[in-house]
PDB file of N, CA and C in Angstrom:
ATOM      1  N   UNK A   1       0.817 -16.613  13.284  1.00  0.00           N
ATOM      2  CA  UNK A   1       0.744 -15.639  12.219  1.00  0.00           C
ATOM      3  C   UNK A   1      -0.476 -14.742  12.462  1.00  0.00           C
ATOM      4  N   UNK A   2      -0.593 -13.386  11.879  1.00  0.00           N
ATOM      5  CA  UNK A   2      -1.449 -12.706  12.549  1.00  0.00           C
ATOM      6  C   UNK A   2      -1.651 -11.689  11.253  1.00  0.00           C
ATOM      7  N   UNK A   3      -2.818 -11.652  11.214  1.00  0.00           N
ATOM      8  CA  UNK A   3      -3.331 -11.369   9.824  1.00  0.00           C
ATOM      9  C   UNK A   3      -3.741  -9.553  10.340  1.00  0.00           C
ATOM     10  N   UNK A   4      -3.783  -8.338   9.396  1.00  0.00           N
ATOM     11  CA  UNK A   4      -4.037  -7.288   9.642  1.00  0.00           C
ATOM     12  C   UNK A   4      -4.381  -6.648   8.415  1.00  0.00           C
ATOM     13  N   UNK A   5      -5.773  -6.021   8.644  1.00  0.00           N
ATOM     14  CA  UNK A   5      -6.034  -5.335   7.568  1.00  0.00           C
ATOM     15  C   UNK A   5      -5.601  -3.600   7.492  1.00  0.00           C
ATOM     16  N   UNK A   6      -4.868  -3.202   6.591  1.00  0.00           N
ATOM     17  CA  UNK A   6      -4.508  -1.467   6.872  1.00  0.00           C
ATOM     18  C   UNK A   6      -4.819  -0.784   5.871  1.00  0.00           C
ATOM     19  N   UNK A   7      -4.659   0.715   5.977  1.00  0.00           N
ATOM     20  CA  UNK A   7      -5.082   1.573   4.882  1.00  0.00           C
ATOM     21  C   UNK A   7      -3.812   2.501   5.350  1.00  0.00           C
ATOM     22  N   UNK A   8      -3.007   2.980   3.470  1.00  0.00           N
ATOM     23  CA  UNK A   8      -2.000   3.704   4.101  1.00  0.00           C
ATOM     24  C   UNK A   8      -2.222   5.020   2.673  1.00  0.00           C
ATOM     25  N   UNK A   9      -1.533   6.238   2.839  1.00  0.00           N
ATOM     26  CA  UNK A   9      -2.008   7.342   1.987  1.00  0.00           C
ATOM     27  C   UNK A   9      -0.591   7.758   1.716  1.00  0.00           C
ATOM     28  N   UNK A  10      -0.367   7.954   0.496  1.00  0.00           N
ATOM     29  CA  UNK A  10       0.951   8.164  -0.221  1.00  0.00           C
ATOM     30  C   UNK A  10       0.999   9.487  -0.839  1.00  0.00           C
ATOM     31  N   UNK A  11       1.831   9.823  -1.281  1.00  0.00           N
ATOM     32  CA  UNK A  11       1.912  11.232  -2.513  1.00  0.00           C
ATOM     33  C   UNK A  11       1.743  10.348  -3.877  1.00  0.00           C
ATOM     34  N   UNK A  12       1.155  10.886  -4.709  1.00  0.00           N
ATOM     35  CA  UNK A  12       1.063  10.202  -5.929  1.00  0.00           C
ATOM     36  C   UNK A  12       2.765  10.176  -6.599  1.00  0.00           C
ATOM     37  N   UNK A  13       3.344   9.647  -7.139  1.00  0.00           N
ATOM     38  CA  UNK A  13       4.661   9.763  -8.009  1.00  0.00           C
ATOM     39  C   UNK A  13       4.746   9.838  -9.170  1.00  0.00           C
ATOM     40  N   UNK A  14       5.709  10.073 -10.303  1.00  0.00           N
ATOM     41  CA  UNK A  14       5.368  10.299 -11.449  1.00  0.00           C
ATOM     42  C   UNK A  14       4.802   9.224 -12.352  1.00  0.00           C
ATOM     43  N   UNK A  15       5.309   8.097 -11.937  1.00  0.00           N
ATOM     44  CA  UNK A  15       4.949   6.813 -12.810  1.00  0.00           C
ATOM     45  C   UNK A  15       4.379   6.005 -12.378  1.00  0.00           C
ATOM     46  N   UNK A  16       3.829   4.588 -12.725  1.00  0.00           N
ATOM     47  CA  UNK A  16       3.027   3.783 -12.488  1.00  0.00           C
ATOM     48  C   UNK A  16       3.669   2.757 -12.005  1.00  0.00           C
ATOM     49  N   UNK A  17       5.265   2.692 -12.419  1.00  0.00           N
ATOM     50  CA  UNK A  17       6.288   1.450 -11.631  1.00  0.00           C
ATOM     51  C   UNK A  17       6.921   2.333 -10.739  1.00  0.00           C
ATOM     52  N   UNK A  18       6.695   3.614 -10.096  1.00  0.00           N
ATOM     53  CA  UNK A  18       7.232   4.180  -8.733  1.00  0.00           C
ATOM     54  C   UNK A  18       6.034   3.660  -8.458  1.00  0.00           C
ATOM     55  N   UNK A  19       4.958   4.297  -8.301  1.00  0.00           N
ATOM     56  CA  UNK A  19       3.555   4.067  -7.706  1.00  0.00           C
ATOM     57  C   UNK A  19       3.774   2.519  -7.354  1.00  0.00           C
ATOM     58  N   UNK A  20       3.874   1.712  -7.910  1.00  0.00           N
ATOM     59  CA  UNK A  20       3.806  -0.217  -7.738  1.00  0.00           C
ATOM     60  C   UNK A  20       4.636  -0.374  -6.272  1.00  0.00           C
ATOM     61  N   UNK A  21       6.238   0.116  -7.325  1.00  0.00           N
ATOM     62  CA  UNK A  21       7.094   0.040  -6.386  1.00  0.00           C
ATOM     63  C   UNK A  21       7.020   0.969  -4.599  1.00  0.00           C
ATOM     64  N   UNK A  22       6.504   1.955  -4.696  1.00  0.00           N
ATOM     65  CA  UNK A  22       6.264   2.508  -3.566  1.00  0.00           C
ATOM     66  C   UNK A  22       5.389   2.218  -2.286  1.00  0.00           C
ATOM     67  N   UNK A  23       4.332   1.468  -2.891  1.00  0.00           N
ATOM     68  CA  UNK A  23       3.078   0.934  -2.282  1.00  0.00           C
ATOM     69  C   UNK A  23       3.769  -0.518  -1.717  1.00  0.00           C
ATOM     70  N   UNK A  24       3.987  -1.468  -2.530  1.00  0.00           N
ATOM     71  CA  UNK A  24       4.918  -2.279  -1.997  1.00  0.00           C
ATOM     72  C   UNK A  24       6.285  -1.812  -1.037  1.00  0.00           C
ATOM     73  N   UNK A  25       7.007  -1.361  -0.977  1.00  0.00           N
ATOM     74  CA  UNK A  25       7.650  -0.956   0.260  1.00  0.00           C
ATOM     75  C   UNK A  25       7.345  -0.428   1.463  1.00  0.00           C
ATOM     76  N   UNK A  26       6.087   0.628   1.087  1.00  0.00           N
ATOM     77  CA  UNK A  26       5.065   0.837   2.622  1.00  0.00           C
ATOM     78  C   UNK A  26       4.622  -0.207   3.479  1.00  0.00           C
ATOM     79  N   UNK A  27       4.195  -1.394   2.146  1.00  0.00           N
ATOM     80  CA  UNK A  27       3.457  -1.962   3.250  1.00  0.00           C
ATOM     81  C   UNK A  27       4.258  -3.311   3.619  1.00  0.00           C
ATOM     82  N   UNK A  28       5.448  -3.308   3.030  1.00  0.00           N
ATOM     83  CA  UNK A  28       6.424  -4.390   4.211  1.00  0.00           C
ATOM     84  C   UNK A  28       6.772  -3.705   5.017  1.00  0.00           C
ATOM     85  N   UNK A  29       6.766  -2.665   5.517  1.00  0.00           N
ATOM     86  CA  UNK A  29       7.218  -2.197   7.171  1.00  0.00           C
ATOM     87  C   UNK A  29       5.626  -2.712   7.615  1.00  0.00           C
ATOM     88  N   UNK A  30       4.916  -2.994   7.693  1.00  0.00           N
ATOM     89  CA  UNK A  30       3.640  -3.989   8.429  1.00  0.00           C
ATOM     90  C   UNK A  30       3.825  -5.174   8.505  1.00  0.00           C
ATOM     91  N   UNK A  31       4.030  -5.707   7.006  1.00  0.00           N
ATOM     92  CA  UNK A  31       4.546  -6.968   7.447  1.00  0.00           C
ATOM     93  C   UNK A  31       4.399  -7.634   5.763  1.00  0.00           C
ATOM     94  N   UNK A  32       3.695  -8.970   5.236  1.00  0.00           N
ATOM     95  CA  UNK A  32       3.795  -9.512   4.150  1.00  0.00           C
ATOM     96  C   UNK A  32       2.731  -9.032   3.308  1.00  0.00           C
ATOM     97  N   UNK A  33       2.717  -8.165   2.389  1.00  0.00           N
ATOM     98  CA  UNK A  33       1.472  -8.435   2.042  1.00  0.00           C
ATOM     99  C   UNK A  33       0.621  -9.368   1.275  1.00  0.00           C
ATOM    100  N   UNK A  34      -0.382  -9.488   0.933  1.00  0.00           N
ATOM    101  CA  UNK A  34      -1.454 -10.781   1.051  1.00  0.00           C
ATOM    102  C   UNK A  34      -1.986 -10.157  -0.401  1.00  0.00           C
ATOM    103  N   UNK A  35      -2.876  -9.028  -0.427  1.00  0.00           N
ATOM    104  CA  UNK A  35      -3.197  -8.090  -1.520  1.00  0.00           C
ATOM    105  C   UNK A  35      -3.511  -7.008  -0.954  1.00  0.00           C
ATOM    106  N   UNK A  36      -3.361  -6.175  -1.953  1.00  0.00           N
ATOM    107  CA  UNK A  36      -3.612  -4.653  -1.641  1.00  0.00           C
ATOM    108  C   UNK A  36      -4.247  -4.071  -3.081  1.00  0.00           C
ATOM    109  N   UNK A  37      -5.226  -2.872  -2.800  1.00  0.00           N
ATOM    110  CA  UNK A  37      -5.708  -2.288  -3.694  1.00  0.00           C
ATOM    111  C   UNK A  37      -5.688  -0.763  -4.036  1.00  0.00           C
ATOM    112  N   UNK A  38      -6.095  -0.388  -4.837  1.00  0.00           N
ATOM    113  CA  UNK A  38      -5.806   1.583  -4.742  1.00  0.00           C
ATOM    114  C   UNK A  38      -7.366   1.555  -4.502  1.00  0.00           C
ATOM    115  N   UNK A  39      -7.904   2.353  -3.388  1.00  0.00           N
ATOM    116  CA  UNK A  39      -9.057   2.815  -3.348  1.00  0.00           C
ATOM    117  C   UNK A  39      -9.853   4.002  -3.722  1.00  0.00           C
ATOM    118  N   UNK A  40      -8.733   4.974  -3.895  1.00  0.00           N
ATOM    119  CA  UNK A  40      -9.249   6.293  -3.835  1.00  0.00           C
ATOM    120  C   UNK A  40      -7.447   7.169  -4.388  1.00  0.00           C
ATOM    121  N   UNK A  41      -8.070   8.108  -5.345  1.00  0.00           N
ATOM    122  CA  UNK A  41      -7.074   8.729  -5.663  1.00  0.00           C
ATOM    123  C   UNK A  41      -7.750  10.382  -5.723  1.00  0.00           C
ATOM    124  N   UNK A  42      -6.479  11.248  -5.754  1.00  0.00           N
ATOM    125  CA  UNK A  42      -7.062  12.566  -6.116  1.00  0.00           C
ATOM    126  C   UNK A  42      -5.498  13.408  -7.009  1.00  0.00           C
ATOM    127  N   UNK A  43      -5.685  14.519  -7.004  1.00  0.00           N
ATOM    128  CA  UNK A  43      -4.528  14.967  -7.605  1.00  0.00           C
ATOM    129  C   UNK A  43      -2.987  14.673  -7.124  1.00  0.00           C
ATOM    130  N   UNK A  44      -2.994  14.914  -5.711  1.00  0.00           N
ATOM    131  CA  UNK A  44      -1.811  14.129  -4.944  1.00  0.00           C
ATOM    132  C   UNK A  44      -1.550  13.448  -4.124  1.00  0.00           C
ATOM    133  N   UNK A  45      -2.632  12.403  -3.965  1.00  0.00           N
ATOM    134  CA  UNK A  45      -1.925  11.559  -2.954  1.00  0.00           C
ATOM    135  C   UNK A  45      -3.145  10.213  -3.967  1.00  0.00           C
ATOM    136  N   UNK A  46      -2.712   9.011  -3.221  1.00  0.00           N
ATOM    137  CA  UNK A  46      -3.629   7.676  -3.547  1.00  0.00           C
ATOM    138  C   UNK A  46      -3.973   7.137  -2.166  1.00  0.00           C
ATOM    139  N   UNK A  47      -5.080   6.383  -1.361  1.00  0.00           N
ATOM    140  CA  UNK A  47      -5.108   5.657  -0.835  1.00  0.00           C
ATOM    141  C   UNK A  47      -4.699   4.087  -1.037  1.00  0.00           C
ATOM    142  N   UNK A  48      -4.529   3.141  -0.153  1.00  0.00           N
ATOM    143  CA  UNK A  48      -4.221   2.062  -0.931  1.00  0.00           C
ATOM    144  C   UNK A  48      -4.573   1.264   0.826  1.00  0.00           C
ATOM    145  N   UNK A  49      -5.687   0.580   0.814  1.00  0.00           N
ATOM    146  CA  UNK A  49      -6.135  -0.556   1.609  1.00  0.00           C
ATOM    147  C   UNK A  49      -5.310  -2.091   1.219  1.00  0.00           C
ATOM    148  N   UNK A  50      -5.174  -2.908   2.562  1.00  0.00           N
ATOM    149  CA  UNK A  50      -4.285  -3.869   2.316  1.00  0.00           C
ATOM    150  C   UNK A  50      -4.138  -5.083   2.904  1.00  0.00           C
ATOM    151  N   UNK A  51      -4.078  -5.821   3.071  1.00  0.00           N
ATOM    152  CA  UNK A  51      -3.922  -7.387   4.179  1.00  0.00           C
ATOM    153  C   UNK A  51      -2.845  -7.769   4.179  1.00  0.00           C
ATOM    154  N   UNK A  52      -2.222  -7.828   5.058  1.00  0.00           N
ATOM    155  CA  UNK A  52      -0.751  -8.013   5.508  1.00  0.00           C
ATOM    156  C   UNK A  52      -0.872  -9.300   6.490  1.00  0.00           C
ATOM    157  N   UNK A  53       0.154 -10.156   6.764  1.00  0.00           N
ATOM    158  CA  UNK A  53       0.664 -10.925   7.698  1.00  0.00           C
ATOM    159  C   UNK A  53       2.092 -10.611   7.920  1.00  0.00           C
ATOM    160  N   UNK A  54       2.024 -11.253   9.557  1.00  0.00           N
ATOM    161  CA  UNK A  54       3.466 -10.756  10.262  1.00  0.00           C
ATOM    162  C   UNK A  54       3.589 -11.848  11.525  1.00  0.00           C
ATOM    163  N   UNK A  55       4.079 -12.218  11.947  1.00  0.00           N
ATOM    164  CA  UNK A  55       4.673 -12.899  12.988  1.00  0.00           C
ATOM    165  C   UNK A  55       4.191 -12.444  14.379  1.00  0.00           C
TER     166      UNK A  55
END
């Protein structure tokens, strides 16, 4: 198992359960995620740092 830390940058969406839901689907194309956080936001986009495992 192989542990990876990433940072990925989104468009902001209208709601807070797209936003959930969106961030979670980015970051299973990496692999499981572990936790993830919002680091940084601005008018349109969010950052979101993360720890993933994958095979």
């Amino acid at each position: 198992m192989i542990t990876d830390f990433i940072t990925i940058e989104l468009t902001l969406p209208g709601s807070v359960r797209e936003l959930h839901q969106s961030i979670e689907q980015q970051l299973r194309t990496f692999g499981e995620p572990l936790r993830w956080a919002i680091t940084r936001v601005n008018s349109q986009t969010v950052e979101v740092e993360a720890v993933v495992t994958r095979e």
